[in-house]
C-alpha atoms as a PDB file:
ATOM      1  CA  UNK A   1       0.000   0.000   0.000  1.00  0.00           C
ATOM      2  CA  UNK A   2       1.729   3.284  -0.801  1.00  0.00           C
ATOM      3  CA  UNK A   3       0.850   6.246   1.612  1.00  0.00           C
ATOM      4  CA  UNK A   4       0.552   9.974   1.202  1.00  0.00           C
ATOM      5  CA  UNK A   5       0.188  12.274   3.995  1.00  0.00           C
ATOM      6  CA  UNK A   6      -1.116  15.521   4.504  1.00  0.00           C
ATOM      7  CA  UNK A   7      -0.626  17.687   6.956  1.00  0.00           C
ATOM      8  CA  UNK A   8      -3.263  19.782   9.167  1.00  0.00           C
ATOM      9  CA  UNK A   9      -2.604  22.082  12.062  1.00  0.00           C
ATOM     10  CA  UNK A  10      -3.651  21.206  15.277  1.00  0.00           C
ATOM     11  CA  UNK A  11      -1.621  23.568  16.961  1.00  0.00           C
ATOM     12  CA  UNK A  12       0.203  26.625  15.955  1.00  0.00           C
ATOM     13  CA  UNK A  13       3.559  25.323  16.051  1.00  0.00           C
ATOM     14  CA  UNK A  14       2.473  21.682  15.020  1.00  0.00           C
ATOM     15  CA  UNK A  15       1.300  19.691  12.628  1.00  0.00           C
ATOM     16  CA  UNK A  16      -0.395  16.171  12.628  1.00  0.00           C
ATOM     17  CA  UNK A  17      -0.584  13.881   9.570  1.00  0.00           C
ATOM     18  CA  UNK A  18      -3.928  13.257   7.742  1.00  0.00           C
ATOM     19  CA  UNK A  19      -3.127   9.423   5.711  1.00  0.00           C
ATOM     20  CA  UNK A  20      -4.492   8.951   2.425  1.00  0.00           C
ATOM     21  CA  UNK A  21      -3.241   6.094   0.260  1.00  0.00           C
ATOM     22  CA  UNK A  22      -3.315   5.845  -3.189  1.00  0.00           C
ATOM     23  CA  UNK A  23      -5.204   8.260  -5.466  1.00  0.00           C
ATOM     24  CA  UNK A  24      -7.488   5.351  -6.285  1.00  0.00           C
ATOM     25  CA  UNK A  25      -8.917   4.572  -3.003  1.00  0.00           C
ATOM     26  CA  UNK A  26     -12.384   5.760  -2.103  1.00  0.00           C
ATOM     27  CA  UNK A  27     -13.579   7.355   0.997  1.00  0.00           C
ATOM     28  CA  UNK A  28     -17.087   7.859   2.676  1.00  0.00           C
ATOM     29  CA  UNK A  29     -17.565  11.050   4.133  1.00  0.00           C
ATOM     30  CA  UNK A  30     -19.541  10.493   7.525  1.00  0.00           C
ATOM     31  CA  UNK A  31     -21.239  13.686   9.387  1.00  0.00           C
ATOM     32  CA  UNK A  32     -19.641  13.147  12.529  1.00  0.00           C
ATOM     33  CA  UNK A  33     -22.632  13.772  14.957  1.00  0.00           C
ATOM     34  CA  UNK A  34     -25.714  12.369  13.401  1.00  0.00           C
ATOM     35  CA  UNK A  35     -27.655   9.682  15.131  1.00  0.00           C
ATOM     36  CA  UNK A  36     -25.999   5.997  16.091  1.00  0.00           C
ATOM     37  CA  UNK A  37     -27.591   2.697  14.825  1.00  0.00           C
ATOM     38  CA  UNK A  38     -26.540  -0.577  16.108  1.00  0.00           C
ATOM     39  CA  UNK A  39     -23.282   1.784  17.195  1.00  0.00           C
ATOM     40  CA  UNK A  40     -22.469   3.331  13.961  1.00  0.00           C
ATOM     41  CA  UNK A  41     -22.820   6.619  12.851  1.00  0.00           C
ATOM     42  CA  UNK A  42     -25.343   6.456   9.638  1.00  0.00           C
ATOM     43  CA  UNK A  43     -25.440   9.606   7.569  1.00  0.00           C
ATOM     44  CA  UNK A  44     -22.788  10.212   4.607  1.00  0.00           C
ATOM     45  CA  UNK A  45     -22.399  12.359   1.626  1.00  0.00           C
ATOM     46  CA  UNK A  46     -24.808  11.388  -0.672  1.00  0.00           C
ATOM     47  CA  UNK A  47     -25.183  12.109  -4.566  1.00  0.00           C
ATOM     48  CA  UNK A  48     -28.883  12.375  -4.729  1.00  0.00           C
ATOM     49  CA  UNK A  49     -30.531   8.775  -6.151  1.00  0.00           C
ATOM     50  CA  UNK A  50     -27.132   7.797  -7.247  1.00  0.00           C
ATOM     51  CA  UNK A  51     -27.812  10.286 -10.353  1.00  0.00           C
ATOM     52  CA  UNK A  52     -24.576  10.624 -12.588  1.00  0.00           C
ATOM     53  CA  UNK A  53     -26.111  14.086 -14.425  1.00  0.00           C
ATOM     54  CA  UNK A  54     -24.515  17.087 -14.416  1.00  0.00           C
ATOM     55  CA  UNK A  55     -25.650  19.160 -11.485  1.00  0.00           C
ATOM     56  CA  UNK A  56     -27.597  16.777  -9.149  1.00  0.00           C
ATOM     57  CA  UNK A  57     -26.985  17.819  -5.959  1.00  0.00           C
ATOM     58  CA  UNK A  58     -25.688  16.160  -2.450  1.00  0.00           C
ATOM     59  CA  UNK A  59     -27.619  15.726   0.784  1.00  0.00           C
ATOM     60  CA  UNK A  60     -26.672  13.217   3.953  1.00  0.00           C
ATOM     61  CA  UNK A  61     -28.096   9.540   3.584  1.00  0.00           C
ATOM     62  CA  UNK A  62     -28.192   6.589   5.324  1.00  0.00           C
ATOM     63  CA  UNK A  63     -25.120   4.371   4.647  1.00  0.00           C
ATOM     64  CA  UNK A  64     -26.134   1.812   2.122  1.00  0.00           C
ATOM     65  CA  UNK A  65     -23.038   1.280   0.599  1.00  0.00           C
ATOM     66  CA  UNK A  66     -23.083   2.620  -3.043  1.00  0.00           C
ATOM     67  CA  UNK A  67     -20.908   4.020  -5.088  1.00  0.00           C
ATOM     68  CA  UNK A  68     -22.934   7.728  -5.032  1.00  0.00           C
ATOM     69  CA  UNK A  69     -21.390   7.612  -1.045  1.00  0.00           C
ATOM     70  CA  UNK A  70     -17.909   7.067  -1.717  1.00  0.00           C
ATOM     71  CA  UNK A  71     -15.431   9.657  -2.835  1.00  0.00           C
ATOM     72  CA  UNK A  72     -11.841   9.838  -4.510  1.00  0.00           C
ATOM     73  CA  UNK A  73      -9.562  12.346  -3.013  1.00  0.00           C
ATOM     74  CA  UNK A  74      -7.751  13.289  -5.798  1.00  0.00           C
ATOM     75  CA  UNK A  75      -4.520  15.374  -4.655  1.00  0.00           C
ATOM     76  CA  UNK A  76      -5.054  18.919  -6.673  1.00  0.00           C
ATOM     77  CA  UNK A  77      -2.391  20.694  -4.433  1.00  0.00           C
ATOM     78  CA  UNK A  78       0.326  21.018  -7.411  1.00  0.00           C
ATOM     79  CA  UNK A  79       0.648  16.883  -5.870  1.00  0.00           C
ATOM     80  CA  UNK A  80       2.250  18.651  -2.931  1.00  0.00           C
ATOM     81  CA  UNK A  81       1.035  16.861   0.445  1.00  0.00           C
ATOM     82  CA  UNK A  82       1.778  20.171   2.529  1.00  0.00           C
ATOM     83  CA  UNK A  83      -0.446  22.138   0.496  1.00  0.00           C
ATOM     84  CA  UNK A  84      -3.651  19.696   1.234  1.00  0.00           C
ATOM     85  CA  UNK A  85      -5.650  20.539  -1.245  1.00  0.00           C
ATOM     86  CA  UNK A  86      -7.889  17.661  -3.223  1.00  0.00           C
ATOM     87  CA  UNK A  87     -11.014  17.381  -5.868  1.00  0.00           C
ATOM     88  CA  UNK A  88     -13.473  15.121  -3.812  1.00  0.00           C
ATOM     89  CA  UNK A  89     -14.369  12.844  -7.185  1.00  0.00           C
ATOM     90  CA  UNK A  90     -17.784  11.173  -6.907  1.00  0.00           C
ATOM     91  CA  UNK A  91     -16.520   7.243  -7.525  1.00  0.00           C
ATOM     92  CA  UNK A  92     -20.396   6.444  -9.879  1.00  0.00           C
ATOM     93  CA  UNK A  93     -20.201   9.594 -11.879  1.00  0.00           C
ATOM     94  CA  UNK A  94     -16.325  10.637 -11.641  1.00  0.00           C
ATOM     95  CA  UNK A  95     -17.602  13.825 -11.284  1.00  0.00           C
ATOM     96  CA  UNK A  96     -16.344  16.628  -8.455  1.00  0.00           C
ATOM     97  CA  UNK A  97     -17.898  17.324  -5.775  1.00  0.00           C
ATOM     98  CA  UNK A  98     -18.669  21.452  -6.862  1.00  0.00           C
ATOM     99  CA  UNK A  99     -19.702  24.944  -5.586  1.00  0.00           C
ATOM    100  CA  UNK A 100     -22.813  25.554  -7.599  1.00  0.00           C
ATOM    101  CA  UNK A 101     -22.390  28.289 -10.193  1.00  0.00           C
ATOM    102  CA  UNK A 102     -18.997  29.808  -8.448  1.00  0.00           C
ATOM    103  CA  UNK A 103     -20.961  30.888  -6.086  1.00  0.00           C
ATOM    104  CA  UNK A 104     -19.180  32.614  -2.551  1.00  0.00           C
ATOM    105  CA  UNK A 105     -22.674  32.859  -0.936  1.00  0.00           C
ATOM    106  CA  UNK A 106     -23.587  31.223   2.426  1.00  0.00           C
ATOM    107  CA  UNK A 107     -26.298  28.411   0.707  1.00  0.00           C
ATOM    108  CA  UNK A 108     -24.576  27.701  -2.499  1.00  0.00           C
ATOM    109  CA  UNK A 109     -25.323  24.076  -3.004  1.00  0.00           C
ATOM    110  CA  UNK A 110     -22.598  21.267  -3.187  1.00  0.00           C
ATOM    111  CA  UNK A 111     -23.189  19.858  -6.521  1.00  0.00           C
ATOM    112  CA  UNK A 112     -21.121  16.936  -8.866  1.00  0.00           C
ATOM    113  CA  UNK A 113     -20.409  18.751 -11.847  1.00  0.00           C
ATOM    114  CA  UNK A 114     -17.226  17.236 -14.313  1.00  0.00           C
ATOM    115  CA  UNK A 115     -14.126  18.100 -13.259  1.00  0.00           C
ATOM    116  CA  UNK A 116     -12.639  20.985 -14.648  1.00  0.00           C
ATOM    117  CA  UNK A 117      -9.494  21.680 -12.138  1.00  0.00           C
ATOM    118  CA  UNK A 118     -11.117  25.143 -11.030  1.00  0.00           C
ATOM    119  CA  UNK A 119     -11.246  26.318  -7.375  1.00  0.00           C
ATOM    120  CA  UNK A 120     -14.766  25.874  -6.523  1.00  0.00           C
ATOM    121  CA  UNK A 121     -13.539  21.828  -7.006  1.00  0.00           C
ATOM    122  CA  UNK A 122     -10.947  22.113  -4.801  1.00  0.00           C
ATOM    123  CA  UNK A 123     -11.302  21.895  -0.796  1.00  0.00           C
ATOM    124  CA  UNK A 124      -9.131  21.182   1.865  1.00  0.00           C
ATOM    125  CA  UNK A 125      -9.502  19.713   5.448  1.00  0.00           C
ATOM    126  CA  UNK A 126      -9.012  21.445   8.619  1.00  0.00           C
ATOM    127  CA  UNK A 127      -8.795  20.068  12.136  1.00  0.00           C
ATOM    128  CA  UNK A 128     -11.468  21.313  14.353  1.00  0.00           C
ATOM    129  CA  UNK A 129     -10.814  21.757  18.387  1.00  0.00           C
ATOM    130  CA  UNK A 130     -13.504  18.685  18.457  1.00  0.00           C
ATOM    131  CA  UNK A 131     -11.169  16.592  16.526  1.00  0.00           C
ATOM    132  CA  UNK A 132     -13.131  16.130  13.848  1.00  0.00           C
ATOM    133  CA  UNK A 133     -12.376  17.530  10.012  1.00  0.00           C
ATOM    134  CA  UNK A 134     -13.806  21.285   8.903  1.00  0.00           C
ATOM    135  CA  UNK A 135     -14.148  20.528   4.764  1.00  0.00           C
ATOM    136  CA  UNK A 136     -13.363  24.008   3.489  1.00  0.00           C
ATOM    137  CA  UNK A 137     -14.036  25.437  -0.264  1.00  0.00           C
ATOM    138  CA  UNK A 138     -10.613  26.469  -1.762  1.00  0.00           C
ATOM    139  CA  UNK A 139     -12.740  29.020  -3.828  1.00  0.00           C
ATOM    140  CA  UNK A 140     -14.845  30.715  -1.057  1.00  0.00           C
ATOM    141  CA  UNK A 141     -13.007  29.634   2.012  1.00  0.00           C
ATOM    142  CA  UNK A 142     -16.310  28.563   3.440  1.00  0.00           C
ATOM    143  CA  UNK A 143     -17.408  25.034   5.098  1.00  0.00           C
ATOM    144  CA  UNK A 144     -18.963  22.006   3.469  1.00  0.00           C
ATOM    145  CA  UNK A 145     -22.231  22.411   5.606  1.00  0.00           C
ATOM    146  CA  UNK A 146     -25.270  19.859   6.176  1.00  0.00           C
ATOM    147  CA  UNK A 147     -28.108  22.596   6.264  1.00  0.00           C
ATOM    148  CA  UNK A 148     -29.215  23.030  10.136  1.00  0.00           C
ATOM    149  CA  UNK A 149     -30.351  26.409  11.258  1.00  0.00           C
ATOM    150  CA  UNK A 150     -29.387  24.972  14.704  1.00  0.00           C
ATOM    151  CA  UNK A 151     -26.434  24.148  14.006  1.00  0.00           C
ATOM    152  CA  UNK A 152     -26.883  21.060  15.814  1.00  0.00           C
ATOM    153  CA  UNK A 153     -26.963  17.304  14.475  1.00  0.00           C
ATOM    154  CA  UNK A 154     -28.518  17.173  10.814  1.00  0.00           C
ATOM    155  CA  UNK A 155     -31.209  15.072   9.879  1.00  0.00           C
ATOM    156  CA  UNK A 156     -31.243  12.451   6.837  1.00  0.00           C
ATOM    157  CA  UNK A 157     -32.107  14.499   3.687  1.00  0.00           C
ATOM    158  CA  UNK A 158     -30.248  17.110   4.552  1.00  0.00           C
ATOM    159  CA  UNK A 159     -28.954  19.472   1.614  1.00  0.00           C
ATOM    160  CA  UNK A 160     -24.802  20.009   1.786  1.00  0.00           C
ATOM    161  CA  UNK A 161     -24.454  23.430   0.687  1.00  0.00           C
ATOM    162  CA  UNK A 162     -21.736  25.979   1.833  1.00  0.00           C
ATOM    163  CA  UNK A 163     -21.443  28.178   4.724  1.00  0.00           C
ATOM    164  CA  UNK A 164     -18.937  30.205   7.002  1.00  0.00           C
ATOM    165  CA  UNK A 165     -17.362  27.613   9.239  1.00  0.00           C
ATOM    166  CA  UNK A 166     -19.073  28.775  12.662  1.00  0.00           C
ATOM    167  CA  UNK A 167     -18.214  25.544  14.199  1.00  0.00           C
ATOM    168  CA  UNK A 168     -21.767  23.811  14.033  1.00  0.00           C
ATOM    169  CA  UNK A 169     -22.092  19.784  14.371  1.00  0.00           C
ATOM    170  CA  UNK A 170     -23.310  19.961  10.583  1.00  0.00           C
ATOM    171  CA  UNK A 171     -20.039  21.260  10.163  1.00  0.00           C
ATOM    172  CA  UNK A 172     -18.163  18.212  11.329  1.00  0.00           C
ATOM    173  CA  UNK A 173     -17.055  15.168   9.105  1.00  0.00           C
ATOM    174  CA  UNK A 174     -15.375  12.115   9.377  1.00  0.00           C
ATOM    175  CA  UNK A 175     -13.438  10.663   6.132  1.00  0.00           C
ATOM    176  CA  UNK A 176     -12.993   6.979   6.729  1.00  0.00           C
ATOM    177  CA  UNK A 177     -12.569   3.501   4.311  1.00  0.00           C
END
């Protein structure tokens, strides 16, 4: 197995190592505080119905295991592990996950749209204090965001759109095999 790391700050004069292995692996993308079944956390990314057209948005899902849940992190960071920056690459469509119409907007809805290498493509992952990952918009600098008023734990349906990072639980995500 060959092993890239990049790096996230966890403290201002530190850095701990985020693992991802080869560009071909596929990760789930798990909102870290939604409700446990049978002791596992249950809501992921989702590309709505599985749909492979252009546009079709994302919302949180149960885990069911299909292909519209899992997610290439394709290194878009110049292939430079410091810089941390990736396309999130639906693994049915091999589309990116995108910032609807370039939008810099709190709401602008996470969309797969084919990949076209600009900014509203690329993200990168912060540590929060909660030790879980912020997803953040290279483009607009703004969160991946499971829409919740509250702030507090999203429900299933959920639209992801964008949003300052304020922190919320429908901020928080877990990448994981």
């Amino acid at each position: 197995m060959h092993w890239e790391a990049t790096w996230d700050r966890v403290h201002p004069d530190g850095y701990v190592p985020f693992p991802f292995t080869d560009a071909s692996h596929e990760y789930k993308i798990r909102s870290s505080y939604t409700a446990k079944r049978e002791g596992k956390q249950v809501l992921y990314v989702d590309v709505w119905e599985g749909s492979t057209r252009d546009g079709t948005g994302t919302v949180i899902w149960d885990y069911w295991g299909g292909a519209n849940q899992r997610f290439v992190f394709r290194r878009a960071g110049n292939g430079l592990a410091y810089q941390n920056v990736f396309e999130i690459v639906a693994a049915h469509s091999d589309k990116c996950l995108d910032v609807d119409g370039w939008r810099k907007d709190n709401g602008a809805r996470i969309i797969q749209w084919p990949c076209h290498g600009g900014a509203n493509q690329k993200w990168y992952l912060e540590r929060r204090s909660d030790n879980r990952w912020q997803i953040r918009s290279l483009h607009s600098d703004k969160c991946l965001d499971a829409h919740q008023p509250s702030l507090g734990v999203p429900e299933r349906g959920t639209y992801v759109q964008q949003w300052d990072c304020v922190g919320g639980k429908n901020q928080a995500w877990s990448v994981v095999n």
